[in-house]
PDB file of N, CA and C in Angstrom:
ATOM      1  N   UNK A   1       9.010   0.073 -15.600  1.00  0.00           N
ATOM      2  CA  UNK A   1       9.253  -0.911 -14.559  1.00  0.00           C
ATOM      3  C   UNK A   1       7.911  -1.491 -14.110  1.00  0.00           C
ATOM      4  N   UNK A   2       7.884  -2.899 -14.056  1.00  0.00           N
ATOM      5  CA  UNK A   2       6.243  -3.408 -13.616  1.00  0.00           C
ATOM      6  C   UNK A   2       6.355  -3.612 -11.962  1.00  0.00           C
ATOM      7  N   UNK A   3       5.379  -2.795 -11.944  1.00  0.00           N
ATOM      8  CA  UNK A   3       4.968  -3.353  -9.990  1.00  0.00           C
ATOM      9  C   UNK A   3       5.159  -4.598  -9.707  1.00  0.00           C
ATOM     10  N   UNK A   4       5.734  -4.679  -8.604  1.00  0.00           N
ATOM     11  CA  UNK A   4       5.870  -5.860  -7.944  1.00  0.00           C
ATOM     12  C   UNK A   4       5.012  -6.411  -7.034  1.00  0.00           C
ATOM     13  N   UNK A   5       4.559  -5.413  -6.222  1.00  0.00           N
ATOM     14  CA  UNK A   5       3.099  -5.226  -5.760  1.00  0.00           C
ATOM     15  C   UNK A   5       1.554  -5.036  -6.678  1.00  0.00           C
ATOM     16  N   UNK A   6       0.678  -5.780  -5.930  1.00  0.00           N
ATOM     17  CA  UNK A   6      -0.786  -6.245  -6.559  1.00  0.00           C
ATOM     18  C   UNK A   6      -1.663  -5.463  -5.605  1.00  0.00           C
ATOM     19  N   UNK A   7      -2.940  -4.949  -6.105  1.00  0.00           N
ATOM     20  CA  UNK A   7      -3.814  -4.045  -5.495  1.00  0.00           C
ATOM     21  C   UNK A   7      -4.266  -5.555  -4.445  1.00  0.00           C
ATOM     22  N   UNK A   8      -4.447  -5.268  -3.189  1.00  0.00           N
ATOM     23  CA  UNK A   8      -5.311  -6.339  -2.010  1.00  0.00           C
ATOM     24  C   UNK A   8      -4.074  -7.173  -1.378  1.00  0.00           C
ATOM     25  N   UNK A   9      -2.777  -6.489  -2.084  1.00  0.00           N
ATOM     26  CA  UNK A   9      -1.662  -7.105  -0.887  1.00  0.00           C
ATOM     27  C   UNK A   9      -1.402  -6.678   0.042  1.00  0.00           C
ATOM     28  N   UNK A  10      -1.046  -7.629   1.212  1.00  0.00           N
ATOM     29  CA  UNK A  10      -0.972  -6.921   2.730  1.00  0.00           C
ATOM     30  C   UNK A  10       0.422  -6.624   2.304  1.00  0.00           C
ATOM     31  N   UNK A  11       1.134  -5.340   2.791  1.00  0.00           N
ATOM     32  CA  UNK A  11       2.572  -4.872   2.865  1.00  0.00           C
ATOM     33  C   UNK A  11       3.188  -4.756   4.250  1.00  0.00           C
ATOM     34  N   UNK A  12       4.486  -4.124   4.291  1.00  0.00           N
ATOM     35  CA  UNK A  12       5.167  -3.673   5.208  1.00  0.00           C
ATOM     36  C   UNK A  12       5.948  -3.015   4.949  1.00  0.00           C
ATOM     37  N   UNK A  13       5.984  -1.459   5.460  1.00  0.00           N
ATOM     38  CA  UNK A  13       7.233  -0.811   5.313  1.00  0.00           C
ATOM     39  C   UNK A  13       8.394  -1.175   6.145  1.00  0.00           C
ATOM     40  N   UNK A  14       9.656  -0.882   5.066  1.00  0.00           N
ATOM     41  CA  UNK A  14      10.812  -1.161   5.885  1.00  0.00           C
ATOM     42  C   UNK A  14      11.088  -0.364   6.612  1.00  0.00           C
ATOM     43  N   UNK A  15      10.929   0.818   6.507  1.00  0.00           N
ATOM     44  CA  UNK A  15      11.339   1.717   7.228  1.00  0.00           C
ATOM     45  C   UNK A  15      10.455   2.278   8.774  1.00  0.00           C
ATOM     46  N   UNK A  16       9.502   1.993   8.363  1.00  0.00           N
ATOM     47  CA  UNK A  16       8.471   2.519   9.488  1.00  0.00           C
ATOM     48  C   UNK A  16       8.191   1.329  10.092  1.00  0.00           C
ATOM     49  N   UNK A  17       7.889   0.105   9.392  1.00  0.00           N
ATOM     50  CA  UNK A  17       7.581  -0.919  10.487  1.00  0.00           C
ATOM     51  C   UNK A  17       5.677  -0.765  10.610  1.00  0.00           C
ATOM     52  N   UNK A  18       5.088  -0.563   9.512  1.00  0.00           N
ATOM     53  CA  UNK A  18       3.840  -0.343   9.952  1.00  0.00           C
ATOM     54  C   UNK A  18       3.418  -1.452   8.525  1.00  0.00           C
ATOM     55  N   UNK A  19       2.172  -1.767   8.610  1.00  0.00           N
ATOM     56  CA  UNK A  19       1.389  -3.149   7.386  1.00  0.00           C
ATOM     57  C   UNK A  19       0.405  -1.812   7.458  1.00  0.00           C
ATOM     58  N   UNK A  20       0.622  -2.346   5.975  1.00  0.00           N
ATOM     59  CA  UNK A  20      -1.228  -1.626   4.802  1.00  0.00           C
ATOM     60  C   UNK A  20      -1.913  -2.775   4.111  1.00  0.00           C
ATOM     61  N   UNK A  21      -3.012  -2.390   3.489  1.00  0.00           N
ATOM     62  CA  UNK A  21      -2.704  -2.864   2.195  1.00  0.00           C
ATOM     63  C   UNK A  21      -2.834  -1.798   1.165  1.00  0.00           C
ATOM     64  N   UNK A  22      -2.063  -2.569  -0.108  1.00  0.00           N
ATOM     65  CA  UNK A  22      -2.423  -1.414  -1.510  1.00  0.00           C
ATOM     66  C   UNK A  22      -3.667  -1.859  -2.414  1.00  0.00           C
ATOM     67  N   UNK A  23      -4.644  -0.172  -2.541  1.00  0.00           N
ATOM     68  CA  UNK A  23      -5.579   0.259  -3.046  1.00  0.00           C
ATOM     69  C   UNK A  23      -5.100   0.425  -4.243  1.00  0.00           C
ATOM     70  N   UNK A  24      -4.543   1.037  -4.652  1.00  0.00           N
ATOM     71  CA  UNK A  24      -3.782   1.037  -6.202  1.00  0.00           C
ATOM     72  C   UNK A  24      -2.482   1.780  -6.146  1.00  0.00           C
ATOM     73  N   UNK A  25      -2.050   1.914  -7.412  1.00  0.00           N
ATOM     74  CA  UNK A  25      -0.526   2.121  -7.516  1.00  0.00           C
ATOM     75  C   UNK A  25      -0.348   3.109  -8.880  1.00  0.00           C
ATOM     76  N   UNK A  26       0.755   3.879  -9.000  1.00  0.00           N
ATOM     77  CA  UNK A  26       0.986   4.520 -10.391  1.00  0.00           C
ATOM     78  C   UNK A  26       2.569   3.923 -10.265  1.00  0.00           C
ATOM     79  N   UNK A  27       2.431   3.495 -11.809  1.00  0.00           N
ATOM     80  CA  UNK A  27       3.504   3.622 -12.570  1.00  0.00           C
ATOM     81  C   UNK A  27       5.174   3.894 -11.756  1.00  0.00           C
ATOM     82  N   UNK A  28       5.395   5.795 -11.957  1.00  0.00           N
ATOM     83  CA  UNK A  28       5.912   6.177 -11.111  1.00  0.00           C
ATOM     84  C   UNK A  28       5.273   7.332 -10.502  1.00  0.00           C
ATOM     85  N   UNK A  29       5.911   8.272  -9.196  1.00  0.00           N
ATOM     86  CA  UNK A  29       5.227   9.098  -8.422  1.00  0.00           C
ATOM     87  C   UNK A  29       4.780   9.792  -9.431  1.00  0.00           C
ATOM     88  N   UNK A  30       3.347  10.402  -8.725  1.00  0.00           N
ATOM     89  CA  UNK A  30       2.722  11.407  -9.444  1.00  0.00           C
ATOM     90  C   UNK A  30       2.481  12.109  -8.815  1.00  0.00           C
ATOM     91  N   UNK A  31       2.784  12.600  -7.544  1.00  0.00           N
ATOM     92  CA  UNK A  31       2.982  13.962  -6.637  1.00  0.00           C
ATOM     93  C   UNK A  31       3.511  14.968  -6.878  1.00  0.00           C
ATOM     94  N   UNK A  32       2.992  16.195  -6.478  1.00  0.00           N
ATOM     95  CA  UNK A  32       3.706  17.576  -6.930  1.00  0.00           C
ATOM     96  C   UNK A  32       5.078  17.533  -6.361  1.00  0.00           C
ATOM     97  N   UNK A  33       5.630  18.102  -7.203  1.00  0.00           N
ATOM     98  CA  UNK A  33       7.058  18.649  -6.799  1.00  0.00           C
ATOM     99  C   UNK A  33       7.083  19.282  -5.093  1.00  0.00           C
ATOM    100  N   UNK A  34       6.444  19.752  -4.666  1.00  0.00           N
ATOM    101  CA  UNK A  34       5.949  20.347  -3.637  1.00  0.00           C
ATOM    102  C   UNK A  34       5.868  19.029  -2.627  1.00  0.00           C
ATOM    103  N   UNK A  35       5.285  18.520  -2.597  1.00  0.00           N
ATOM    104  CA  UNK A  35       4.575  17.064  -1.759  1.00  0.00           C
ATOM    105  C   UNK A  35       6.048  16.225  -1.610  1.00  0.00           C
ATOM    106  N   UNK A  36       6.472  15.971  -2.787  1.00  0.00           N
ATOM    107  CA  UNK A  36       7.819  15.591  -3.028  1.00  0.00           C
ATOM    108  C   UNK A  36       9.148  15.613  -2.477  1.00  0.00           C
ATOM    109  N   UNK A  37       9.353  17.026  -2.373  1.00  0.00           N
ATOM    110  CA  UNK A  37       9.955  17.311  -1.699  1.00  0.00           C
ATOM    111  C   UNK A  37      10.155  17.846  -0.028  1.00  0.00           C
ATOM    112  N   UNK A  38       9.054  17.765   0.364  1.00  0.00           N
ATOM    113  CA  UNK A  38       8.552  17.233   1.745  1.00  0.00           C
ATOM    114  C   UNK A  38       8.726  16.309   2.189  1.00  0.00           C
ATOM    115  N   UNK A  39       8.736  15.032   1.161  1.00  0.00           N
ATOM    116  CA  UNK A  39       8.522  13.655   1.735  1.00  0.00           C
ATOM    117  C   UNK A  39      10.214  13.922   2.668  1.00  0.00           C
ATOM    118  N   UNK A  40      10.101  13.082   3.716  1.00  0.00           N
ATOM    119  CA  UNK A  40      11.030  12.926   4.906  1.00  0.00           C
ATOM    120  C   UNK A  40      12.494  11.643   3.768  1.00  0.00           C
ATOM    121  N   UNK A  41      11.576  10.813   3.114  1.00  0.00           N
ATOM    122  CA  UNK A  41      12.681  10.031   2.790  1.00  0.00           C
ATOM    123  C   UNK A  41      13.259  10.079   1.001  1.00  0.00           C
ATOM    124  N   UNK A  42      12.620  10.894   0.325  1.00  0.00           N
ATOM    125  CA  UNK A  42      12.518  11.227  -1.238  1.00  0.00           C
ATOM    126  C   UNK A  42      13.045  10.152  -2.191  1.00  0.00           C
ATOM    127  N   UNK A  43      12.504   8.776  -2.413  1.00  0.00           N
ATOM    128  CA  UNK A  43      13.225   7.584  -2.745  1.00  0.00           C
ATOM    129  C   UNK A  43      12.782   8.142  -4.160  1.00  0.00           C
ATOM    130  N   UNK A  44      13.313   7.572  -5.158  1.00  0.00           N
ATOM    131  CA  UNK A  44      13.425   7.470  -6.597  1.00  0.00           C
ATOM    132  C   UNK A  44      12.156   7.590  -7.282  1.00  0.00           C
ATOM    133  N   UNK A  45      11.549   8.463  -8.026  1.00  0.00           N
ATOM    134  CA  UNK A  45      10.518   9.092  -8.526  1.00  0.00           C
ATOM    135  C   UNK A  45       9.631   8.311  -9.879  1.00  0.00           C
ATOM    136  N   UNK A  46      11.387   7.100 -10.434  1.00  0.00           N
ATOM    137  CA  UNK A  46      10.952   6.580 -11.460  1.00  0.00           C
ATOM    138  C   UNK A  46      10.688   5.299 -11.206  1.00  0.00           C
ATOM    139  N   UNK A  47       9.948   4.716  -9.947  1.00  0.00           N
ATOM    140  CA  UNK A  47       9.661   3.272  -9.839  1.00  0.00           C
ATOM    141  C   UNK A  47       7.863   3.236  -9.359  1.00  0.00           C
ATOM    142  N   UNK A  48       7.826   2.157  -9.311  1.00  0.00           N
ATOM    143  CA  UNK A  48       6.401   2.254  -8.859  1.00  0.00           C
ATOM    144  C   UNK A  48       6.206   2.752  -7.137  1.00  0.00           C
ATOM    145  N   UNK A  49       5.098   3.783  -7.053  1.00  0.00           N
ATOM    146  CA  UNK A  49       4.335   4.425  -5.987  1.00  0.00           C
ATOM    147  C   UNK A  49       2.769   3.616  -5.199  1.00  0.00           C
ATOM    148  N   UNK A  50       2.792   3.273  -4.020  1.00  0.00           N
ATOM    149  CA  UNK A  50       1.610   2.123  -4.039  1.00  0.00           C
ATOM    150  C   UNK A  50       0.974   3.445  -2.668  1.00  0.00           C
ATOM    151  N   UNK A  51      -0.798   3.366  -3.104  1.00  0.00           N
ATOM    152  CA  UNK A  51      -1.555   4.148  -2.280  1.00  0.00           C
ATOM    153  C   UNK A  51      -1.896   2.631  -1.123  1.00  0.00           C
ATOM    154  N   UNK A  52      -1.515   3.207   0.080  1.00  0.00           N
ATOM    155  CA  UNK A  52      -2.265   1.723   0.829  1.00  0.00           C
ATOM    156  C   UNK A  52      -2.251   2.347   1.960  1.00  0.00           C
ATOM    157  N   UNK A  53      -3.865   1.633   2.889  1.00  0.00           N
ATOM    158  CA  UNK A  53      -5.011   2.206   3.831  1.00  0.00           C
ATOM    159  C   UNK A  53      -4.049   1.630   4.913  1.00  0.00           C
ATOM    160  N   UNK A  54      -3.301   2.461   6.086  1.00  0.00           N
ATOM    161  CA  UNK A  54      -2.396   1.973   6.969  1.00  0.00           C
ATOM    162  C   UNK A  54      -2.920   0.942   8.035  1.00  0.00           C
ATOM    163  N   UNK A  55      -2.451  -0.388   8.340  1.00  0.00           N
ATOM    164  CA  UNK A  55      -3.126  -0.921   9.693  1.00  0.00           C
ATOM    165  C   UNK A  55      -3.710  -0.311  10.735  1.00  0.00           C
ATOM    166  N   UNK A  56      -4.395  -0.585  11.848  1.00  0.00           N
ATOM    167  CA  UNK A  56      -5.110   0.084  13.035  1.00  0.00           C
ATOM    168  C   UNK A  56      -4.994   1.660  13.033  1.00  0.00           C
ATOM    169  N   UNK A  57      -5.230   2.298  12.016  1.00  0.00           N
ATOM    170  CA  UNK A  57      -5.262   3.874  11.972  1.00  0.00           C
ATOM    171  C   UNK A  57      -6.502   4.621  10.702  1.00  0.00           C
ATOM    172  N   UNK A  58      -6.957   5.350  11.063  1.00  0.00           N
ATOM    173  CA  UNK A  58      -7.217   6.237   9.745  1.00  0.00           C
ATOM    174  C   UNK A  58      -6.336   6.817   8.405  1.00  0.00           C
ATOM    175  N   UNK A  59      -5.028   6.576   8.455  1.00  0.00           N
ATOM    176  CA  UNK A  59      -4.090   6.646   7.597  1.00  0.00           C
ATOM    177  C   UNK A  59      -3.908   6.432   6.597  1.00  0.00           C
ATOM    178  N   UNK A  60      -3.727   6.985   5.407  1.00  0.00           N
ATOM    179  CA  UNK A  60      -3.443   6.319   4.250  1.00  0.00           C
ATOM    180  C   UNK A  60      -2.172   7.366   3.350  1.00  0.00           C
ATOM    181  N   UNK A  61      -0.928   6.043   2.951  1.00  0.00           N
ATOM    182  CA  UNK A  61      -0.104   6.802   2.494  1.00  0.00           C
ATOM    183  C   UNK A  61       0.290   6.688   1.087  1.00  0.00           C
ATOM    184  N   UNK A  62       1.253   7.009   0.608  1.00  0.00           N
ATOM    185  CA  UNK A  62       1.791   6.927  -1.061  1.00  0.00           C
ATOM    186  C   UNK A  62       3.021   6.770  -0.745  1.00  0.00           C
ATOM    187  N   UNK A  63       3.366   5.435  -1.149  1.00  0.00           N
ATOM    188  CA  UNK A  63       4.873   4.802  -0.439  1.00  0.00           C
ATOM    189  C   UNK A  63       5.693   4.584  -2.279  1.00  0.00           C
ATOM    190  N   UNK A  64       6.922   4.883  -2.520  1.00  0.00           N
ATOM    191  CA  UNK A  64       7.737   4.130  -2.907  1.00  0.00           C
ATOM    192  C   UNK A  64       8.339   2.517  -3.093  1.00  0.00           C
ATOM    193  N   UNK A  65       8.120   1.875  -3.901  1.00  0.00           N
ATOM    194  CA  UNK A  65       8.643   0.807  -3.916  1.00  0.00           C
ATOM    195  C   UNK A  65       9.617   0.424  -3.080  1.00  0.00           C
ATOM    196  N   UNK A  66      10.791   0.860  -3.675  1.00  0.00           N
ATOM    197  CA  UNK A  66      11.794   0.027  -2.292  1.00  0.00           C
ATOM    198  C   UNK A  66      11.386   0.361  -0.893  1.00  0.00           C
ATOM    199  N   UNK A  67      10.493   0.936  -0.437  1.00  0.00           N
ATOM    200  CA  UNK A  67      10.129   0.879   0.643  1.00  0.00           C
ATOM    201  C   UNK A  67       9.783  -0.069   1.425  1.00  0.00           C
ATOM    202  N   UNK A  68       8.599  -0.532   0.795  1.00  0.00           N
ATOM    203  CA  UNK A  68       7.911  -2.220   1.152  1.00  0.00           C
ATOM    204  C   UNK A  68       8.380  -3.234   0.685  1.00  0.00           C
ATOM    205  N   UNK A  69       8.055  -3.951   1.627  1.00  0.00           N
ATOM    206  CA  UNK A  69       8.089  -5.448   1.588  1.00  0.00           C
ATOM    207  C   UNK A  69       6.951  -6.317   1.836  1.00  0.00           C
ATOM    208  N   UNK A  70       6.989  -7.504   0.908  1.00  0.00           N
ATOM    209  CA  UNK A  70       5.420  -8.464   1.408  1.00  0.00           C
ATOM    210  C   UNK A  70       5.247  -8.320   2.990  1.00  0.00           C
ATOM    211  N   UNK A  71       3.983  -8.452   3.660  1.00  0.00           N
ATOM    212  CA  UNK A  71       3.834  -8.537   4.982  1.00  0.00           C
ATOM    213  C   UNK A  71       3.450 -10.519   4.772  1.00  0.00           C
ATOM    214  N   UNK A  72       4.240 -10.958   5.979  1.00  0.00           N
ATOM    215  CA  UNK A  72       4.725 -12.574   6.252  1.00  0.00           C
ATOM    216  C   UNK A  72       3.501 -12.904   7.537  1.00  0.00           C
ATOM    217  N   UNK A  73       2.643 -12.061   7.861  1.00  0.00           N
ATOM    218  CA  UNK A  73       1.854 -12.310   9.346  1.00  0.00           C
ATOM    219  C   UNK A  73       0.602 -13.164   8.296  1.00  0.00           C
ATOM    220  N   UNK A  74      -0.156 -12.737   7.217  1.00  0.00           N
ATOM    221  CA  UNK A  74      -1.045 -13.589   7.063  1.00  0.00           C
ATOM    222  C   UNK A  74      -2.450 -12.818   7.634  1.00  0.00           C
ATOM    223  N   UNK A  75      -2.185 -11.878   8.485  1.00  0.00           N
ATOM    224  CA  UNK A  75      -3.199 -11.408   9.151  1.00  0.00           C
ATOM    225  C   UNK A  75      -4.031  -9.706   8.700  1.00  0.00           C
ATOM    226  N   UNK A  76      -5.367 -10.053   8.734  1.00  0.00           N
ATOM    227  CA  UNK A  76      -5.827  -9.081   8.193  1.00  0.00           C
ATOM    228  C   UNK A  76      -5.570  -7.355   8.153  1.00  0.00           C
ATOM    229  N   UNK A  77      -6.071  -6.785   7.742  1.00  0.00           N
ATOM    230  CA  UNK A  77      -5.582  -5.248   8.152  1.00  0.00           C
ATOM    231  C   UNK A  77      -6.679  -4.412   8.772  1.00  0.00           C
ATOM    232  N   UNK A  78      -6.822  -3.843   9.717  1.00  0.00           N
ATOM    233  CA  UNK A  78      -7.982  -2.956  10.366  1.00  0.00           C
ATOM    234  C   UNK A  78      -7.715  -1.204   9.633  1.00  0.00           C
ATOM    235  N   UNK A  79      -9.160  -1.059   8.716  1.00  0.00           N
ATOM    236  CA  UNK A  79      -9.185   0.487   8.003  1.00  0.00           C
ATOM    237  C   UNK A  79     -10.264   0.799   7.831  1.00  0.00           C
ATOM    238  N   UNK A  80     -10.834   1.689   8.280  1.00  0.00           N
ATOM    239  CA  UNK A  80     -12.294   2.173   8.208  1.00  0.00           C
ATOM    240  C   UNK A  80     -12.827   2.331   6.721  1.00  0.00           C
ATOM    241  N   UNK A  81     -11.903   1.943   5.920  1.00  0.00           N
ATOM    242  CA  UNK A  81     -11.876   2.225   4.449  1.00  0.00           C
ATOM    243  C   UNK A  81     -11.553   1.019   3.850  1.00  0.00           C
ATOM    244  N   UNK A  82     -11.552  -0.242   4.258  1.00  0.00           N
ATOM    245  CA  UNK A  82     -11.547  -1.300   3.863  1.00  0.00           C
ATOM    246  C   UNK A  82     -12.597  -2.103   2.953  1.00  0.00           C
ATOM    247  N   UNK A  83     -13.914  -1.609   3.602  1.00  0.00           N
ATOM    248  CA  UNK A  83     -15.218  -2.007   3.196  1.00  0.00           C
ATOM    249  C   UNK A  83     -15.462  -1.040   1.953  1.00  0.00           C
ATOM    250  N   UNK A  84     -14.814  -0.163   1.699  1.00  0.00           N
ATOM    251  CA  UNK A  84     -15.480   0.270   0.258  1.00  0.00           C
ATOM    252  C   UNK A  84     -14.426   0.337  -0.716  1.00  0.00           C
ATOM    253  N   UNK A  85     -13.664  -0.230  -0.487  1.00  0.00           N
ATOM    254  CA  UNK A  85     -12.669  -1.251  -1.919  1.00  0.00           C
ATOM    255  C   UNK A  85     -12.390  -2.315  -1.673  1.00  0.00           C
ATOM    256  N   UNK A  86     -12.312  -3.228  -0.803  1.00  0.00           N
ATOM    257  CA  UNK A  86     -12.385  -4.735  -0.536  1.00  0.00           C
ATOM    258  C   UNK A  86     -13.570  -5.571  -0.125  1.00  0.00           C
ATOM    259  N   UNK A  87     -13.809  -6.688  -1.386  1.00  0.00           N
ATOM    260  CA  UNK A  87     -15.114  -7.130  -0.566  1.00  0.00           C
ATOM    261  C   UNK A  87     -15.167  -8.593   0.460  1.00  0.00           C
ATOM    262  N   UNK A  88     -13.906  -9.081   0.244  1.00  0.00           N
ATOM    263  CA  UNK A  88     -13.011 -10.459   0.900  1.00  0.00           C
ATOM    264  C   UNK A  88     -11.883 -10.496   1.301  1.00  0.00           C
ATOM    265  N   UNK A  89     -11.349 -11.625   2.312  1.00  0.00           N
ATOM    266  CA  UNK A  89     -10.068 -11.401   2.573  1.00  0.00           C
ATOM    267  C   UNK A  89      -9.634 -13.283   3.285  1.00  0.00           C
ATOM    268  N   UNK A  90      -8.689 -13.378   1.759  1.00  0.00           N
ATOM    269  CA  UNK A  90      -8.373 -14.520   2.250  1.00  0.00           C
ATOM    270  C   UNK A  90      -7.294 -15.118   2.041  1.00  0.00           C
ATOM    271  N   UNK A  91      -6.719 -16.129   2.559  1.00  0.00           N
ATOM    272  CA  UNK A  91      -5.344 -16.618   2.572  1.00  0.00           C
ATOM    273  C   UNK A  91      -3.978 -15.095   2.567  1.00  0.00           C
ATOM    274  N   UNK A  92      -4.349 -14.310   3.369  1.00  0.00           N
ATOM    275  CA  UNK A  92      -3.266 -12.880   3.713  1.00  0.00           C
ATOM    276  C   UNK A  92      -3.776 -11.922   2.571  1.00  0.00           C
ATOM    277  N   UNK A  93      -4.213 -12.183   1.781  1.00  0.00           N
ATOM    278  CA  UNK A  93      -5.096 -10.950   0.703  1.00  0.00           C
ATOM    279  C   UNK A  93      -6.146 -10.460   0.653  1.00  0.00           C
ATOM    280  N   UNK A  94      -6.725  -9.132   0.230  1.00  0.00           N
ATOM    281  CA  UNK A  94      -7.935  -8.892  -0.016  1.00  0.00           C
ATOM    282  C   UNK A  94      -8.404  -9.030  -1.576  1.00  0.00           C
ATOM    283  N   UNK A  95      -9.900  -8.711  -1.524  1.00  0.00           N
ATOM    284  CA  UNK A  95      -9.933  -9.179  -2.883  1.00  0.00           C
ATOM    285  C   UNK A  95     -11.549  -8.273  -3.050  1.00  0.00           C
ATOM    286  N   UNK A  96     -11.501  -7.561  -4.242  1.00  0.00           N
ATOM    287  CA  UNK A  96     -12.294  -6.778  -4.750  1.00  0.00           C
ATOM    288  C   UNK A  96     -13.771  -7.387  -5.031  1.00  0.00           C
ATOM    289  N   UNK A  97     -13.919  -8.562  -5.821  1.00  0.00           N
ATOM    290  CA  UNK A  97     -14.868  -9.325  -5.883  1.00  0.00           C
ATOM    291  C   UNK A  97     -15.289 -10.009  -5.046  1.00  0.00           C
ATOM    292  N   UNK A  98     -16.639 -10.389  -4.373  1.00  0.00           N
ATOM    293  CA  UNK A  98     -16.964 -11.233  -3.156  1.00  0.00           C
ATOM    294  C   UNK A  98     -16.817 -12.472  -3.241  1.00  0.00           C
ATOM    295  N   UNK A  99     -16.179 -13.238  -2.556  1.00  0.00           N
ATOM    296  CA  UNK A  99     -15.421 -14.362  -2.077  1.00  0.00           C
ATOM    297  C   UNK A  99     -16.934 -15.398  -1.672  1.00  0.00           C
ATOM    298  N   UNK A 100     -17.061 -16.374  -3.035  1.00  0.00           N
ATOM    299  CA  UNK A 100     -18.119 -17.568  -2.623  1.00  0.00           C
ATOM    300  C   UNK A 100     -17.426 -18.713  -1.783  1.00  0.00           C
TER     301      UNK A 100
END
């Protein structure tokens, strides 16, 4: 299954109601069985998994696809971890390479 999501997109979970963006993504989950079955909501194992640095928090999670949705605000994301995988941010995206 190909991601639908792109590394430097702003997101939104449906469920939580919180914007990231995604740092990268696997395939499908690659979490232990252990981690896994912890998770609170255990969505489908065989779709794509996106790592993304949570808005106004130190947070960073490993979300399920059907989880998110594009984020529609346009507006940047605050992550203390922004600056060392994004080097721009424009028109609602970030972007790895610096922005002339």
């Amino acid at each position: 299954m190909a991601a639908k999501f792109t590394i430097g997109q702003v997101i939104h979970h449906r469920r939580y109601g919180y914007r990231g963006v995604i740092v990268a993504y696997d395939a499908q989950c690659e979490a232990d069985e252990n981690w896994y079955q912890n998770n609170q909501t255990q969505p489908r194992r065989d779709q794509p998994w996106y790592h993304v640095l949570v808005h106004d928090s130190e947070q960073t999670t490993y979300v399920a696809e059907d989880n998110l949705e594009s984020d529609v605000t346009g507006r940047p994301v605050r992550h203390s971890l922004l600056h060392k995988v994004f080097r721009g941010f424009l028109d609602g995206r970030y972007y790895r390479e610096p922005l002339n």
